[in-house]
N, C-alpha and C. Protein backbone atom coordinates (compact mmCIF):
# COMPACT_ATOMS: atom_id res chain seq x y z
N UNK A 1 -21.38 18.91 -40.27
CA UNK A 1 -21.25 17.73 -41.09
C UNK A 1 -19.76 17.42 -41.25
N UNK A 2 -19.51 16.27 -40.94
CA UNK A 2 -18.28 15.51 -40.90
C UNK A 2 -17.51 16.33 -42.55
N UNK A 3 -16.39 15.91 -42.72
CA UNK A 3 -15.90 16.45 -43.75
C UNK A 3 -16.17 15.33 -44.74
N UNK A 4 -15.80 13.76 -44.25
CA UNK A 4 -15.93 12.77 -45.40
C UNK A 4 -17.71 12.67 -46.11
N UNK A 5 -18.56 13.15 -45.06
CA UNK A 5 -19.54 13.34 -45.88
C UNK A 5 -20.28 14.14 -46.41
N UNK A 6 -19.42 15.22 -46.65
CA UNK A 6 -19.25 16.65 -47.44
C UNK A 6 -18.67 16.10 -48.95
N UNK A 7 -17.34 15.37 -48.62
CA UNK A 7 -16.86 14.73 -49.61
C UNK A 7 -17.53 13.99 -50.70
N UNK A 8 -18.47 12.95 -49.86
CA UNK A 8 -19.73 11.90 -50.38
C UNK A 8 -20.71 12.76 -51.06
N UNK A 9 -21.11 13.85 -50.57
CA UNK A 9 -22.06 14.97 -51.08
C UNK A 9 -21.61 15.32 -52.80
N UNK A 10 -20.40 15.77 -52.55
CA UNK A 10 -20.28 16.27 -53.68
C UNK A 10 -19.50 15.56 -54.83
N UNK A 11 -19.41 14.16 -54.74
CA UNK A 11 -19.15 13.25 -55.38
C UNK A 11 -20.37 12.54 -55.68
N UNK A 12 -21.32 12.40 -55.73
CA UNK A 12 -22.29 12.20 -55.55
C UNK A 12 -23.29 13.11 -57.02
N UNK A 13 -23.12 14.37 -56.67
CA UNK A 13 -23.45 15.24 -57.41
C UNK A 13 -22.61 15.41 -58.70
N UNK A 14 -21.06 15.40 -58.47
CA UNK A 14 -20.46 15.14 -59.67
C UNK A 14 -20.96 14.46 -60.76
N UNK A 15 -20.87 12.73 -59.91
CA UNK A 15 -21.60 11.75 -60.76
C UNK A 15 -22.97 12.05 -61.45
N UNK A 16 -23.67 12.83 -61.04
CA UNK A 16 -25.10 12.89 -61.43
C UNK A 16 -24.35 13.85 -62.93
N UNK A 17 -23.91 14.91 -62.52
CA UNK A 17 -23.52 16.30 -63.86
C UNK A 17 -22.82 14.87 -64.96
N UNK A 18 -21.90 13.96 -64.69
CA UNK A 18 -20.96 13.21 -65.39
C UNK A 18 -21.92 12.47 -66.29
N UNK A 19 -22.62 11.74 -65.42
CA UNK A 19 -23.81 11.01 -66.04
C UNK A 19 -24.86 11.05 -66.83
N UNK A 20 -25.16 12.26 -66.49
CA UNK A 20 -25.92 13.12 -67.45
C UNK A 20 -25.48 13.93 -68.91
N UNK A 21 -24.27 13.80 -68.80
CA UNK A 21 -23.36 14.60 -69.78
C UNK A 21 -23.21 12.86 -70.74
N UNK A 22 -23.00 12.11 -69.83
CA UNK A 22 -22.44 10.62 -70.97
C UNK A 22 -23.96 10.69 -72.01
N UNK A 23 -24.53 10.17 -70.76
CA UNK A 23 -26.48 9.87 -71.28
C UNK A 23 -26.65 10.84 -72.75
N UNK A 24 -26.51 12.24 -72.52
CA UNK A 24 -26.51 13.29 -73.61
C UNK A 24 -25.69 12.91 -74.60
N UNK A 25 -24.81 12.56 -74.44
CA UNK A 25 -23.55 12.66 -75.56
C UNK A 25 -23.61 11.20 -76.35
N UNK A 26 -23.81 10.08 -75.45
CA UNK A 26 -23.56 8.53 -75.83
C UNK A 26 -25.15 7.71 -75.66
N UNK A 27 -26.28 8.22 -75.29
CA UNK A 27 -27.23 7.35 -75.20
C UNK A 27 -27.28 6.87 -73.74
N UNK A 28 -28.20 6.42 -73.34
CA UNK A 28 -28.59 6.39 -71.56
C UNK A 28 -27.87 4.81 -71.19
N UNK A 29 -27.40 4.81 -69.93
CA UNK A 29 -27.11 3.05 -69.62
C UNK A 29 -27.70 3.62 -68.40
N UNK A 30 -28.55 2.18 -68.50
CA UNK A 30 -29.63 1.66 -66.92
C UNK A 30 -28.44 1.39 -66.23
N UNK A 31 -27.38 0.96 -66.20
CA UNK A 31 -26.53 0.59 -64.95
C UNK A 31 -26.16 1.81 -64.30
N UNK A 32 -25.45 2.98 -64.98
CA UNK A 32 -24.73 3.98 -64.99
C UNK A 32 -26.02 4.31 -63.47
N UNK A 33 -27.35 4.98 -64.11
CA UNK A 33 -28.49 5.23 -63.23
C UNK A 33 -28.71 4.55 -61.96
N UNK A 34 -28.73 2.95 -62.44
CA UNK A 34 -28.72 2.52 -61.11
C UNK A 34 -27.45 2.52 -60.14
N UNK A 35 -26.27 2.65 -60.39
CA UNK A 35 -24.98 3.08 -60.21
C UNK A 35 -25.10 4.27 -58.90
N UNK A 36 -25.31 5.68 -59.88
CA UNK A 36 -26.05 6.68 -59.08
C UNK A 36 -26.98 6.50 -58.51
N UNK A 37 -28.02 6.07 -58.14
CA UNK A 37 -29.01 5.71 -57.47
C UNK A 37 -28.56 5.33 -56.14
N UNK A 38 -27.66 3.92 -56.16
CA UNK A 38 -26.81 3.59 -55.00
C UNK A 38 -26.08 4.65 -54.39
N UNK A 39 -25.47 5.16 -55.29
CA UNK A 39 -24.41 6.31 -54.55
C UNK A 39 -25.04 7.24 -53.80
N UNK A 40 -25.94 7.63 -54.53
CA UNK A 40 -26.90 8.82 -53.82
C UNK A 40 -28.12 8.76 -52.94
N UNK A 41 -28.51 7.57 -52.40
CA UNK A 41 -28.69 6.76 -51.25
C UNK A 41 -27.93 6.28 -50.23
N UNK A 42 -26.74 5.91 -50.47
CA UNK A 42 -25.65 6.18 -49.99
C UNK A 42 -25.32 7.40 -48.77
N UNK A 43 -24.97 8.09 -49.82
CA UNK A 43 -24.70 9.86 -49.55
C UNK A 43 -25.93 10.23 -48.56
N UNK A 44 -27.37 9.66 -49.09
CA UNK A 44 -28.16 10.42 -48.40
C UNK A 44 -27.86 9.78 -46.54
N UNK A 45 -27.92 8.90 -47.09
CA UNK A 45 -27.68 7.52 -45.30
C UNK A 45 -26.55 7.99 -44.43
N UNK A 46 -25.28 8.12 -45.43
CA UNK A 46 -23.89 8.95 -44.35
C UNK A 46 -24.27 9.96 -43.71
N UNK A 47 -25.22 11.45 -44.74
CA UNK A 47 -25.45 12.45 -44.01
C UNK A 47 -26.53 12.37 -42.72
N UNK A 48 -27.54 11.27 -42.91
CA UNK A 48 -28.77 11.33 -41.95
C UNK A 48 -27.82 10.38 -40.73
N UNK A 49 -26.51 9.76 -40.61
CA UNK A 49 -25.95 9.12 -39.83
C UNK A 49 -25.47 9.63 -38.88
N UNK A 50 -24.54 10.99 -39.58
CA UNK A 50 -23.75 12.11 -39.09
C UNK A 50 -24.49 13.42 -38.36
N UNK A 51 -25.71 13.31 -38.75
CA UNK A 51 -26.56 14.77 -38.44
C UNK A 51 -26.95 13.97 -37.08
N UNK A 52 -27.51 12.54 -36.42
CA UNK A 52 -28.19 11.83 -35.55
C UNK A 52 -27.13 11.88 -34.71
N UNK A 53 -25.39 11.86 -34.98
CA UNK A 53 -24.68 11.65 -33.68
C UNK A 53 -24.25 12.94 -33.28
């Protein structure tokens, strides 16, 4: 796996721990979720891009 989407991986996952920590601390935002959602669809698409070439 490429390195930039090693990078995407674990930025990705950050966001999820970050997000989850706001949600806990401040109350949930639907954007934040759908936010991550993108990202981590994203992430999933770079890696299934990189594993095919």
């Amino acid at each position: 796996m490429p390195r930039s989407t090693k990078s995407m991986m674990v930025l990705t996952l950050v966001m999820l721990v970050v997000i989850t920590a706001y949600t806990v601390a401040l109350g949930s935002s639907g954007w934040l979720w759908f936010g991550w959602v993108v990202l981590g669809l994203t992430a999933i698409g770079t890696a299934a891009v990189s594993r095919s070439t």
